[in-house]
Protein backbone atom coordinates (compact mmCIF):
# COMPACT_ATOMS: atom_id res chain seq x y z
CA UNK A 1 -4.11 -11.99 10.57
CA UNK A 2 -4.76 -15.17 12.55
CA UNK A 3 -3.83 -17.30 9.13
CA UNK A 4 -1.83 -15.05 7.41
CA UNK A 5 1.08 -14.11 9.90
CA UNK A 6 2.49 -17.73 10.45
CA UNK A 7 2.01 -18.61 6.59
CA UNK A 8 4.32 -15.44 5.96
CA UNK A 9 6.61 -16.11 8.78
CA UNK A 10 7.15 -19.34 7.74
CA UNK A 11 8.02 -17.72 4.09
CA UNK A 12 5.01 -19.05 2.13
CA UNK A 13 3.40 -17.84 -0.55
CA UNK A 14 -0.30 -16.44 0.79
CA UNK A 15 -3.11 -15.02 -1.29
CA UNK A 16 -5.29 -13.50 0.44
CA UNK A 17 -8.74 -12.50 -0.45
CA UNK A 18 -11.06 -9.74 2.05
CA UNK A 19 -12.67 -6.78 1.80
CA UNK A 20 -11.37 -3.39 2.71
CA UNK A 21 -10.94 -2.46 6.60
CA UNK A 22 -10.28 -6.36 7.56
CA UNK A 23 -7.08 -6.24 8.37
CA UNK A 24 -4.76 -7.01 5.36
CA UNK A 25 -2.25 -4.50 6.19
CA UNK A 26 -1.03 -5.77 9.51
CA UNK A 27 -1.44 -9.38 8.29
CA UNK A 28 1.73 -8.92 6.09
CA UNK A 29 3.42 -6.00 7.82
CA UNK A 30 4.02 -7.67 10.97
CA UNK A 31 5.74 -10.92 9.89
CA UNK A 32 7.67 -9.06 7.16
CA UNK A 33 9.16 -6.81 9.68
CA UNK A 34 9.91 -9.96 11.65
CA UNK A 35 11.57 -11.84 8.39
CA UNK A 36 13.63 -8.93 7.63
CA UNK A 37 15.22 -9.28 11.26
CA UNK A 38 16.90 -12.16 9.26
CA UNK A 39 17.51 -10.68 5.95
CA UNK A 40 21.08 -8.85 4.32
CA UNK A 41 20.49 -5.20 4.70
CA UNK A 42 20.28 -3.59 1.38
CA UNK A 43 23.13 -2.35 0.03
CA UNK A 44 23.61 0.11 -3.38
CA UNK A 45 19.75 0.77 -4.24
CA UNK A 46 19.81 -3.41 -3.93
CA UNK A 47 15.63 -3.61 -2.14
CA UNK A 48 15.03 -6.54 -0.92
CA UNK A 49 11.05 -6.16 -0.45
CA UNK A 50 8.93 -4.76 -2.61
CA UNK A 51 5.20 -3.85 -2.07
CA UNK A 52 3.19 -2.63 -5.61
CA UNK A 53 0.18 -0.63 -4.60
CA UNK A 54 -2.31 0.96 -7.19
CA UNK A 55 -2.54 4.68 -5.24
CA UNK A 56 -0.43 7.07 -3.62
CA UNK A 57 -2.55 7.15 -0.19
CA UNK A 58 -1.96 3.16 -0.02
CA UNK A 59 1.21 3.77 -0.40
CA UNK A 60 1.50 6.47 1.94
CA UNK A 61 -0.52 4.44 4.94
CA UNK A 62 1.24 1.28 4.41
CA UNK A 63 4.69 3.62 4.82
CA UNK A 64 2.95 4.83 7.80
CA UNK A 65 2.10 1.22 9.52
CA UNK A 66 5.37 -0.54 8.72
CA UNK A 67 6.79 2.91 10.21
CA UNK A 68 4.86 2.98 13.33
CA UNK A 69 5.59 -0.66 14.30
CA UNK A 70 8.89 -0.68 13.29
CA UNK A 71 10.24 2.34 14.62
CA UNK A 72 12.05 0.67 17.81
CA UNK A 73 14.15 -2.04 15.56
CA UNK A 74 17.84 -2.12 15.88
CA UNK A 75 19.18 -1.92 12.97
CA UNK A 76 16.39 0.10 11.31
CA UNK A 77 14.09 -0.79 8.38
CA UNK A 78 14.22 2.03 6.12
CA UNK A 79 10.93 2.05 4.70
CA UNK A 80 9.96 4.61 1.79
CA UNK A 81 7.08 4.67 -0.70
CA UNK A 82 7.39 6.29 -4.66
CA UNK A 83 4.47 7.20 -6.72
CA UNK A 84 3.68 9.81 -9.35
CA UNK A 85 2.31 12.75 -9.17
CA UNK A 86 5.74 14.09 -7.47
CA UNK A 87 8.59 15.05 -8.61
CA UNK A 88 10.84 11.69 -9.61
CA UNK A 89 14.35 13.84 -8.27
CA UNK A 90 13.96 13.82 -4.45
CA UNK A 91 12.78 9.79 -4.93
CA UNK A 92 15.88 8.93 -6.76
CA UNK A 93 18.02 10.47 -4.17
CA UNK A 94 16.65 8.95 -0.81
CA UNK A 95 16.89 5.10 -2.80
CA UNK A 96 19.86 4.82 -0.79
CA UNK A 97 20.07 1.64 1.42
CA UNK A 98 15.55 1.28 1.27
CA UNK A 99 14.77 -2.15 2.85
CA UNK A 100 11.17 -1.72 1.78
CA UNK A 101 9.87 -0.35 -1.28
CA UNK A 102 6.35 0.45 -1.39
CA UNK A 103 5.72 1.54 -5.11
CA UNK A 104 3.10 2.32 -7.41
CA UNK A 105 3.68 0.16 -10.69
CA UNK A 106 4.18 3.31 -12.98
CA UNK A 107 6.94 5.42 -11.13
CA UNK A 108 8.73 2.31 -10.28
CA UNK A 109 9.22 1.18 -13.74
CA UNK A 110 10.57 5.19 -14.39
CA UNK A 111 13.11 4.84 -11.37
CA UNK A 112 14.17 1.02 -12.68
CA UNK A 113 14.88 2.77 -15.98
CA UNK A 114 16.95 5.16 -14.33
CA UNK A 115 19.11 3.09 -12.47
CA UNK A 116 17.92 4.12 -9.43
CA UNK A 117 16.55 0.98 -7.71
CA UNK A 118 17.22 -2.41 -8.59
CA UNK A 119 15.21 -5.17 -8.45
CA UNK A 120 17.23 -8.17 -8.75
CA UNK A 121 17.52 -8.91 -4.72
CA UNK A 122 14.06 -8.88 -4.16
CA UNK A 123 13.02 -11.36 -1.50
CA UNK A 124 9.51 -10.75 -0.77
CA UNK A 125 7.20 -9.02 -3.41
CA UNK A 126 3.73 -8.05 -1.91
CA UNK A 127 0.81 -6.89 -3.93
CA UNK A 128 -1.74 -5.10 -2.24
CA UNK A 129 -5.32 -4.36 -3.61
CA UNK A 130 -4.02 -6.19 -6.62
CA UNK A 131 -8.21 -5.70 -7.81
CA UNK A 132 -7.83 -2.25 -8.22
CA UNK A 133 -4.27 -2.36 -9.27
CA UNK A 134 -5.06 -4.48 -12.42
CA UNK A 135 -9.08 -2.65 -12.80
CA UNK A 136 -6.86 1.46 -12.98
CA UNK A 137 -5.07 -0.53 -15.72
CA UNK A 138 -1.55 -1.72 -14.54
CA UNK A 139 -1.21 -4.59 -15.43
CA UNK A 140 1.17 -4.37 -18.37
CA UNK A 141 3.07 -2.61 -15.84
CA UNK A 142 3.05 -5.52 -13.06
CA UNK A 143 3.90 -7.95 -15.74
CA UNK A 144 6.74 -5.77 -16.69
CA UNK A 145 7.91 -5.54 -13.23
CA UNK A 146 7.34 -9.30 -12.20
CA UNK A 147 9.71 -10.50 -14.92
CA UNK A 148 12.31 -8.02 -13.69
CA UNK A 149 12.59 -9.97 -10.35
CA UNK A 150 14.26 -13.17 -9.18
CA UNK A 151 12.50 -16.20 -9.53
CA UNK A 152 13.00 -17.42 -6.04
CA UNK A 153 11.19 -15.16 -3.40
CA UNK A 154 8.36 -15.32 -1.49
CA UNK A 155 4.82 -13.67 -2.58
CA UNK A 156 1.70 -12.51 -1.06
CA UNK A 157 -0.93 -10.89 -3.03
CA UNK A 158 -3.90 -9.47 -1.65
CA UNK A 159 -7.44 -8.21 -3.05
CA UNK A 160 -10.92 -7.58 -1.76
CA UNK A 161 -12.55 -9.48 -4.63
CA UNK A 162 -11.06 -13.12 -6.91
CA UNK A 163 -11.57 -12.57 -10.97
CA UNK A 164 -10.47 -13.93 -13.97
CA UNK A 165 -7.43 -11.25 -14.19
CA UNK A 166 -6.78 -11.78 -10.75
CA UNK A 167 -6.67 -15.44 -10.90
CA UNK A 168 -3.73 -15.25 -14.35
CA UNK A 169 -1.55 -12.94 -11.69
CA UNK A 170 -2.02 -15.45 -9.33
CA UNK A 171 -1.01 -18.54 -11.30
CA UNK A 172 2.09 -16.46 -12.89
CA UNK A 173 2.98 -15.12 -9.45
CA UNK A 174 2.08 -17.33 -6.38
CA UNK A 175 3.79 -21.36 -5.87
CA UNK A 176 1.89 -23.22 -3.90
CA UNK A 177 0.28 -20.64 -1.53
CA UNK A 178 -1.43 -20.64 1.09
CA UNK A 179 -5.11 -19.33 0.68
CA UNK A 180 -6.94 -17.26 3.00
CA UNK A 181 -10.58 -16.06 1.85
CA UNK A 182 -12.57 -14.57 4.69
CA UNK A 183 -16.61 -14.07 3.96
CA UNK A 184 -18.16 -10.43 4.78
CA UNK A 185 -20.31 -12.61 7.15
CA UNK A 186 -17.47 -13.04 8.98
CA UNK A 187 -16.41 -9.40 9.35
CA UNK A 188 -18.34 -7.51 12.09
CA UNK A 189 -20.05 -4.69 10.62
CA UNK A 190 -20.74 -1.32 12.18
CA UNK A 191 -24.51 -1.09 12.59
CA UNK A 192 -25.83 1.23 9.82
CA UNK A 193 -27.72 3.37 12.66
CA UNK A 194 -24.58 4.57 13.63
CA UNK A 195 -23.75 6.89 10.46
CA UNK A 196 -25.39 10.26 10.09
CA UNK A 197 -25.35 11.12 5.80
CA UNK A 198 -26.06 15.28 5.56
CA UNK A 199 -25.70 17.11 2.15
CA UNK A 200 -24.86 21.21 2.44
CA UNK A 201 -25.68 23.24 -0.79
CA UNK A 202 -23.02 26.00 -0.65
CA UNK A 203 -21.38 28.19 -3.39
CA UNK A 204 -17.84 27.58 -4.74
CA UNK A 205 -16.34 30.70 -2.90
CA UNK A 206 -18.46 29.69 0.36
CA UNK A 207 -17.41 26.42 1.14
CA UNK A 208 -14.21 26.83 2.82
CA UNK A 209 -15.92 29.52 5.67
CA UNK A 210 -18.43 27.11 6.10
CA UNK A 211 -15.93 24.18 6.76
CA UNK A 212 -14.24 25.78 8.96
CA UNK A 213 -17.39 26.97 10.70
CA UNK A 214 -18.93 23.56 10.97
CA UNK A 215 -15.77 21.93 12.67
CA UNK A 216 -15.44 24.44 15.14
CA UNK A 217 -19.20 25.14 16.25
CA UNK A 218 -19.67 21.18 16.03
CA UNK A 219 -16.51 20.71 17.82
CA UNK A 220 -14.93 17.95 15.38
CA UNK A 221 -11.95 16.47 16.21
CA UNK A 222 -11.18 13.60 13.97
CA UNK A 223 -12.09 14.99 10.22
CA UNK A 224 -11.51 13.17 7.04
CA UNK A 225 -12.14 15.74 4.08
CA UNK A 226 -11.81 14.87 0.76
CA UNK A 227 -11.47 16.92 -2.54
CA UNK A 228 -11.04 16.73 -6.43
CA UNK A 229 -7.33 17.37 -7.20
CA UNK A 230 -3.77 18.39 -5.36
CA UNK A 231 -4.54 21.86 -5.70
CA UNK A 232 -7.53 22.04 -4.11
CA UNK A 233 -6.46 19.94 -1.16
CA UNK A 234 -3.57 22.05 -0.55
CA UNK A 235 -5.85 25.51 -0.22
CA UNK A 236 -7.72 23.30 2.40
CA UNK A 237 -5.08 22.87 4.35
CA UNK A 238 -3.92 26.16 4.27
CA UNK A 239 -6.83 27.54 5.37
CA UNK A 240 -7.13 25.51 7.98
């Protein structure tokens, strides 16, 4: 964040290269929310930043950050995030007058192709985890999408790791950026002593009484569960 939010503010190009949990987020959130203080507002599905993501949750927590320390801004950044996996009808509606776009490469390509964004204004394109975007197989996608946009903008791509695909996005993408790699020595790490691992062998049509049990005779308050599909997760919830 320290190197990162002046490069941005001062609309360079930034690649930026950490692991997980350092920080990227913020690092590109905050002086994009400050830029667009100075930008057009978007007018007639006309986005003006765009930020490709490889997964839905990114895309959903990034939403959630730009949301959070935006939310006293007069006039408003209308933030909203697109990915598949939903249906493409309620997305195509709410285009109207986005700022930010936070996208997954796929489901943007199917709302470009339906007239329902347009990419030609872009001003700042971010690409976040662009790793795992290009490893789950997107990048014919991102190529497609990158040739779709203006060729004057500003850039930032970010990625916990530097490899050879990595490094062709980067020399098609980025113009003279400023680069920011920080170590994992750097990064303070949580002490391993401090995580408990346990492993419960429980049948199918037992494990959501014994979830429930555990949080409340354990007294959890702050519980991240994960499961294996949509479904599932939803039946979670509702049991809850």
């Amino acid at each position: 964040q320290l190197a990162a939010i002046p490069a941005i503010m001062n609309k360079k190009d930034v690649l930026a290269i950490a692991k997980t949990g350092s920080g990227k987020t913020a690092s590109y959130v905050l002086p994009l929310i400050m830029n667009l203080g100075h930008v057009e507002p978007a007018k007639n599905r006309h986005i003006n930043t765009l930020i490709l993501v490889p997964t839905r949750e990114l895309a959903e927590q990034i939403k959630g950050v730009f949301t959070s320390l935006a939310r006293y801004l007069t006039p408003p950044i209308k933030t909203f995030s697109v990915y598949g996996g939903s249906s493409i009808n309620p997305q195509m509606i709410a285009m109207q007058g986005v700022n930010v776009l936070i996208a997954t490469p796929g489901r943007l390509i199917e709302l470009v192709e339906s007239n329902a964004v347009h990419l030609s204004s872009i001003q700042m394109l971010v690409l976040d985890e662009a790793d795992k975007m290009l490893s789950l197989g997107f990048k014919e996608e991102v190529d497609k999408i990158i040739s779709l946009l203006p060729r004057k903008r500003q850039n930032i791509l970010l990625s916990a790791t530097l490899n050879s695909d990595l490094e062709n996005i980067n020399q098609l993408v980025l113009k003279d950026p400023t680069i920011i790699k920080i170590e994992d020595d750097e990064l303070e790490e949580a002490p391993i002593d401090s995580i408990n691992q346990l492993a419960y062998l429980v049948s199918p049509e037992k494990k959501g009484p014994f979830l429930r049990q555990l949080i409340e005779k354990q007294d959890m308050q702050q519980v991240l569960i994960f499961a294996s599909s949509i479904f599932q997760v939803d039946a979670i919830v509702n049991k809850l």
